[in-house]
C-alpha atoms as a PDB file:
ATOM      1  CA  UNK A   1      40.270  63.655  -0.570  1.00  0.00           C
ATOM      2  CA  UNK A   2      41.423  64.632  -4.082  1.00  0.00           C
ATOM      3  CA  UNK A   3      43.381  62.207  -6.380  1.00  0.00           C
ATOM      4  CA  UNK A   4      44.572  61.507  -9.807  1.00  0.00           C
ATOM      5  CA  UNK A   5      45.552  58.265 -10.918  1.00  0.00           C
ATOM      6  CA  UNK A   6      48.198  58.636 -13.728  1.00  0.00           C
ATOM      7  CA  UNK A   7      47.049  56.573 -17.035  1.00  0.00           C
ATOM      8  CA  UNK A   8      49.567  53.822 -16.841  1.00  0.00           C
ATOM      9  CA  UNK A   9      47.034  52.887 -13.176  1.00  0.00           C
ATOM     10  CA  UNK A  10      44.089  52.608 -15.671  1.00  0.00           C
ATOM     11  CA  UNK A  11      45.917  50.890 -18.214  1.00  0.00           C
ATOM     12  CA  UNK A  12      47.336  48.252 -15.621  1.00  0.00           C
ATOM     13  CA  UNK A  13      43.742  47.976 -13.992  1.00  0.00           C
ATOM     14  CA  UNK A  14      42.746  46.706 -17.189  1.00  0.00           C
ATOM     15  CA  UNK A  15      45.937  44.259 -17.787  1.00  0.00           C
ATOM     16  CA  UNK A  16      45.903  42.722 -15.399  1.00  0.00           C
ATOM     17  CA  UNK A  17      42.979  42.001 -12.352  1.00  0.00           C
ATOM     18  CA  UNK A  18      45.642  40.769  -9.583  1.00  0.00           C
ATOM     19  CA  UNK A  19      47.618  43.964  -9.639  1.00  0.00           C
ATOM     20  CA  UNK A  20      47.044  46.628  -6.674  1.00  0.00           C
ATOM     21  CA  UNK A  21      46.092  49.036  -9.567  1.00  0.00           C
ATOM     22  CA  UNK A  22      42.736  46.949 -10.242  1.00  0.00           C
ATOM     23  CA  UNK A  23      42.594  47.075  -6.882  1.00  0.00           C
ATOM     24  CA  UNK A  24      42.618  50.566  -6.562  1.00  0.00           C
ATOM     25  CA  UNK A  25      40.182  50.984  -9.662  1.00  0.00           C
ATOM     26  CA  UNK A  26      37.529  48.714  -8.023  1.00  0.00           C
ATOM     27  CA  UNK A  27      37.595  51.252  -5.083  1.00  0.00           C
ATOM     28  CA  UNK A  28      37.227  54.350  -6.798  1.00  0.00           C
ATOM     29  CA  UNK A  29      34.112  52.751  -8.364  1.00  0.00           C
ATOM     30  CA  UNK A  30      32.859  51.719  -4.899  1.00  0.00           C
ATOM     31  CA  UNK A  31      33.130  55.094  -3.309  1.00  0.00           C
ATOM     32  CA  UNK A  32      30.232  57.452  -2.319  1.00  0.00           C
ATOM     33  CA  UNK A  33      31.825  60.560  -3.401  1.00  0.00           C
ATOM     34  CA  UNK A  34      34.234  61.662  -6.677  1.00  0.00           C
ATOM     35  CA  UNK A  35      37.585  61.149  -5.308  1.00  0.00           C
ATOM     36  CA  UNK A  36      39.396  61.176  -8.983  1.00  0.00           C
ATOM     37  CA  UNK A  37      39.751  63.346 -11.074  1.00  0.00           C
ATOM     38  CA  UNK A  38      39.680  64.328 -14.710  1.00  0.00           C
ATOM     39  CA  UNK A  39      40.203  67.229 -17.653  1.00  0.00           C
ATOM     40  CA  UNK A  40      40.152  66.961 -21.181  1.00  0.00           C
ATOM     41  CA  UNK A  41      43.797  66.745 -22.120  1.00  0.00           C
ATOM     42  CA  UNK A  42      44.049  64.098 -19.553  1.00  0.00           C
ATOM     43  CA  UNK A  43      40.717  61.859 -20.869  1.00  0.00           C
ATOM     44  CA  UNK A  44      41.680  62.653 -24.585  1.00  0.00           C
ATOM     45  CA  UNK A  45      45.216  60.896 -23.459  1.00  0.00           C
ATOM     46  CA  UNK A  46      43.996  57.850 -21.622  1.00  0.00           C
ATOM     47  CA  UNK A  47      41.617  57.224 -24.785  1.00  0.00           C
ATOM     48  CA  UNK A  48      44.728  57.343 -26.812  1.00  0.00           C
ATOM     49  CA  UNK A  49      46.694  55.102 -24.389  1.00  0.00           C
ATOM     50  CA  UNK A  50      43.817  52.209 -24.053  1.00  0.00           C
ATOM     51  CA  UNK A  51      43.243  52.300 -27.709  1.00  0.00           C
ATOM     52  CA  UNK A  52      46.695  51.823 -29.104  1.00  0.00           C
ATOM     53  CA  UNK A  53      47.025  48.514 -31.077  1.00  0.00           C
ATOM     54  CA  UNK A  54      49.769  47.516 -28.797  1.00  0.00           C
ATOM     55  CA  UNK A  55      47.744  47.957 -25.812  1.00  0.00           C
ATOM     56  CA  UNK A  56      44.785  46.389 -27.233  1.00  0.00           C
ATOM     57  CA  UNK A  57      46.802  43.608 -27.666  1.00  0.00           C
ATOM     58  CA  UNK A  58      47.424  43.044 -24.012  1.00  0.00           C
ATOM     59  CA  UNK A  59      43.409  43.614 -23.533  1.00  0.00           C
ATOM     60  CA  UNK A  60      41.406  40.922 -26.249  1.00  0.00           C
ATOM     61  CA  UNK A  61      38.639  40.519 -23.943  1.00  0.00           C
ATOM     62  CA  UNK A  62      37.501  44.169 -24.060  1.00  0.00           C
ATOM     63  CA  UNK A  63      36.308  45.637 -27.526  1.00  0.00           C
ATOM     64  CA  UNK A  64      36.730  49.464 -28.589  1.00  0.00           C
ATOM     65  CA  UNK A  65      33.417  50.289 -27.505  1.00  0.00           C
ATOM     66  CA  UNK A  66      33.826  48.606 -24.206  1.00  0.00           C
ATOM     67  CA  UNK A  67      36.999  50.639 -23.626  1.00  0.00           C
ATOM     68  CA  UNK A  68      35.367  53.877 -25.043  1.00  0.00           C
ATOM     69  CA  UNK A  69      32.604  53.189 -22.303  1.00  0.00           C
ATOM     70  CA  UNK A  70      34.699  52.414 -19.412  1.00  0.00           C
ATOM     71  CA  UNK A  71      36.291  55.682 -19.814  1.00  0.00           C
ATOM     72  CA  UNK A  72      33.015  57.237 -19.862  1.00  0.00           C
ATOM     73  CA  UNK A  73      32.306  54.990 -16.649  1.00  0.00           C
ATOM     74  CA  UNK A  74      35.708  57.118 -15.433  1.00  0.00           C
ATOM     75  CA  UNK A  75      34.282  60.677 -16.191  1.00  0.00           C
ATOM     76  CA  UNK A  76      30.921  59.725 -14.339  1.00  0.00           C
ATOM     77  CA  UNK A  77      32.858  59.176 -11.698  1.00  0.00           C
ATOM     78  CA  UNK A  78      35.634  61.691 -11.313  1.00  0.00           C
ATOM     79  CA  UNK A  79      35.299  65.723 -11.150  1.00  0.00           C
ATOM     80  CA  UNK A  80      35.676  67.307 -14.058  1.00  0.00           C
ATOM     81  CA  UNK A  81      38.635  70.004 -13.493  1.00  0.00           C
ATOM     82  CA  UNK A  82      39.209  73.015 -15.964  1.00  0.00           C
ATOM     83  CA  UNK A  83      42.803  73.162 -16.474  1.00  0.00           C
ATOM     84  CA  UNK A  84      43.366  77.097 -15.283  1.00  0.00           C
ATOM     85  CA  UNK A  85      47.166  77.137 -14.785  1.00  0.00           C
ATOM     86  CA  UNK A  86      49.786  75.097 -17.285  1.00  0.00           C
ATOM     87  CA  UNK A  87      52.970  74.277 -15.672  1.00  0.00           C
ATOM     88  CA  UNK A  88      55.544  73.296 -18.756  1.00  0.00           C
ATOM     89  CA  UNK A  89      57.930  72.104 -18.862  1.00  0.00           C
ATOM     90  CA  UNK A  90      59.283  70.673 -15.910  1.00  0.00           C
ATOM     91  CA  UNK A  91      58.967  66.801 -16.877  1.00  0.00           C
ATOM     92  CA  UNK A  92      60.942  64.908 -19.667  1.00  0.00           C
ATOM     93  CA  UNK A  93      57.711  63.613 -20.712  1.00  0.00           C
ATOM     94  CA  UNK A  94      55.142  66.202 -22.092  1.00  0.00           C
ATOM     95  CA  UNK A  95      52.343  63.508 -21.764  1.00  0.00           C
ATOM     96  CA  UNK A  96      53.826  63.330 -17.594  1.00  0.00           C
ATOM     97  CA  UNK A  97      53.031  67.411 -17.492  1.00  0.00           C
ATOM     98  CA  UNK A  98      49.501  66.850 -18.186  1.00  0.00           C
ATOM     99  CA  UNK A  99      49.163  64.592 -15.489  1.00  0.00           C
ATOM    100  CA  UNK A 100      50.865  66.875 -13.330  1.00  0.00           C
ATOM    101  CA  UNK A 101      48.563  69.699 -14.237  1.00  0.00           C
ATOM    102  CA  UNK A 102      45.653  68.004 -13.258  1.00  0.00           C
ATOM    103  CA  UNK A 103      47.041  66.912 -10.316  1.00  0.00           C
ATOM    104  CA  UNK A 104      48.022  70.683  -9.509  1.00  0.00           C
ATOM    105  CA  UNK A 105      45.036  72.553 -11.011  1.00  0.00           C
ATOM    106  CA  UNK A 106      42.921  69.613  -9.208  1.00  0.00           C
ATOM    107  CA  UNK A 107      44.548  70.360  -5.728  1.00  0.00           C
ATOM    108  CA  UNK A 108      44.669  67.001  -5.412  1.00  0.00           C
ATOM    109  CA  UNK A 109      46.394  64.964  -2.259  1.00  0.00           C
ATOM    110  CA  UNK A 110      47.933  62.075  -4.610  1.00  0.00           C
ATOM    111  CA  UNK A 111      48.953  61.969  -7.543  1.00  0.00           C
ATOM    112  CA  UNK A 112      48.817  57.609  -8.185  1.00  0.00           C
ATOM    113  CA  UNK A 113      51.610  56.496 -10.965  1.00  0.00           C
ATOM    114  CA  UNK A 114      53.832  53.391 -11.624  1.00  0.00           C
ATOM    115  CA  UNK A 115      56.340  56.323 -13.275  1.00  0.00           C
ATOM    116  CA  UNK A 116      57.722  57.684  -9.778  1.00  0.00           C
ATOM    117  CA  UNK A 117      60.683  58.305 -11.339  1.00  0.00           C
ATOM    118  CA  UNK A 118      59.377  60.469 -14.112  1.00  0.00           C
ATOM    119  CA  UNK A 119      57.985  62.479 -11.628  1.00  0.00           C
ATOM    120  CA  UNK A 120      61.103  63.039  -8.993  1.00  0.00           C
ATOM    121  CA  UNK A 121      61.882  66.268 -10.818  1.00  0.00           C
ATOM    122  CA  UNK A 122      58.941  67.888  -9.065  1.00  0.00           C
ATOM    123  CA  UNK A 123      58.686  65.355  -5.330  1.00  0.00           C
ATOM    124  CA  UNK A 124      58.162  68.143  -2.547  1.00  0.00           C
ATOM    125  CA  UNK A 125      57.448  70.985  -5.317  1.00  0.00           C
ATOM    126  CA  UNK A 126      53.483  70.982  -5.272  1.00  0.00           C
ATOM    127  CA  UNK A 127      51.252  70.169  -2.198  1.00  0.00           C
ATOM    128  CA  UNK A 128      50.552  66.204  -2.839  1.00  0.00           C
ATOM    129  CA  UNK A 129      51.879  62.749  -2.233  1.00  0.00           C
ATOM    130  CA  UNK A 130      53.595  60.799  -4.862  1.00  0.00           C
ATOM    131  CA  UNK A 131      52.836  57.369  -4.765  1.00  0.00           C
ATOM    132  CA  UNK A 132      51.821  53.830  -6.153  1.00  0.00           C
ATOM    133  CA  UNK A 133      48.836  52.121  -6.001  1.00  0.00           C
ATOM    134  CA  UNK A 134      50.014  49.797  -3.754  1.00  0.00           C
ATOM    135  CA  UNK A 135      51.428  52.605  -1.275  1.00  0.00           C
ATOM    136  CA  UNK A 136      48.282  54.449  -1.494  1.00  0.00           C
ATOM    137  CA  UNK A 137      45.585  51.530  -1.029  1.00  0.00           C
ATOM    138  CA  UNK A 138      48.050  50.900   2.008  1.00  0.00           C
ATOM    139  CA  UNK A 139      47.697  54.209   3.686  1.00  0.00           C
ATOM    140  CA  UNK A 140      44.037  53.777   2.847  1.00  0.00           C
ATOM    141  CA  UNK A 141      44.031  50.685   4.875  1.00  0.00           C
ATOM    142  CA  UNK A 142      42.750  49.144   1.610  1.00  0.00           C
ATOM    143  CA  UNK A 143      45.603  46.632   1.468  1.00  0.00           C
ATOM    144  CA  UNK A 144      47.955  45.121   3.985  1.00  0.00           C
END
């Protein structure tokens, strides 16, 4: 199984630790194999996103560095996927395509967001489920 969790997952992992996206987070880490996965455009955005002063903020317990190595933590455990094929635009949200290119270039089976929305555009389009965490650590049999 391939997936890619979108950055708002990580960011809400790291919010909050009732959520079903620290749920999901926790599992990844707790698998045997890389089930995530990862490319530069995607890991130079989530470094933006967990670094912003408004997220910070809503993280005080967590310091830059241990942010900067969590998302090492996240590379050691994803696949690294070369971005081969760019597929823009075809989201409002530029930041949205990236994800989606990953997801696409990653063959992946979900692509994991709280933005479902943003990503309706494209539903049926490419070859994966769209989904929450929740939904997903449901099919998983993860959650109830």
């Amino acid at each position: 199984m391939k997936i890619v969790c979108d950055t708002n997952v990580w960011l809400s992992a790291l919010t909050s630790n009732q959520g079903a996206s620290h749920v999901l987070v926790k599992w990844l880490f707790q698998q045997s194999s890389q089930l995530h996965s990862v490319s530069t455009p995607f890991i130079m955005e989530l470094e933006d996103v967990l670094l912003r002063p408004k997220n910070r903020e809503r993280m005080p317990q967590f310091s830059e560095q241990d942010l900067r190595r969590f998302i090492d933590d996240i590379c050691c455990i994803s696949n690294r996927q070369p971005i081969y094929f760019l597929w823009r635009p075809l989201i409002k949200d530029p930041k949205d395509d990236m994800v989606l290119e990953l997801a696409v270039n990653a063959q992946a089976e979900y692509l994991i967001s709280f933005n479902i929305q943003d990503f309706k555009a494209i539903e049926g389009k490419f070859n994966f489920t769209l989904c929450t965490p929740k939904a997903f650590l449901q099919q998983q049999g993860v959650l109830k």
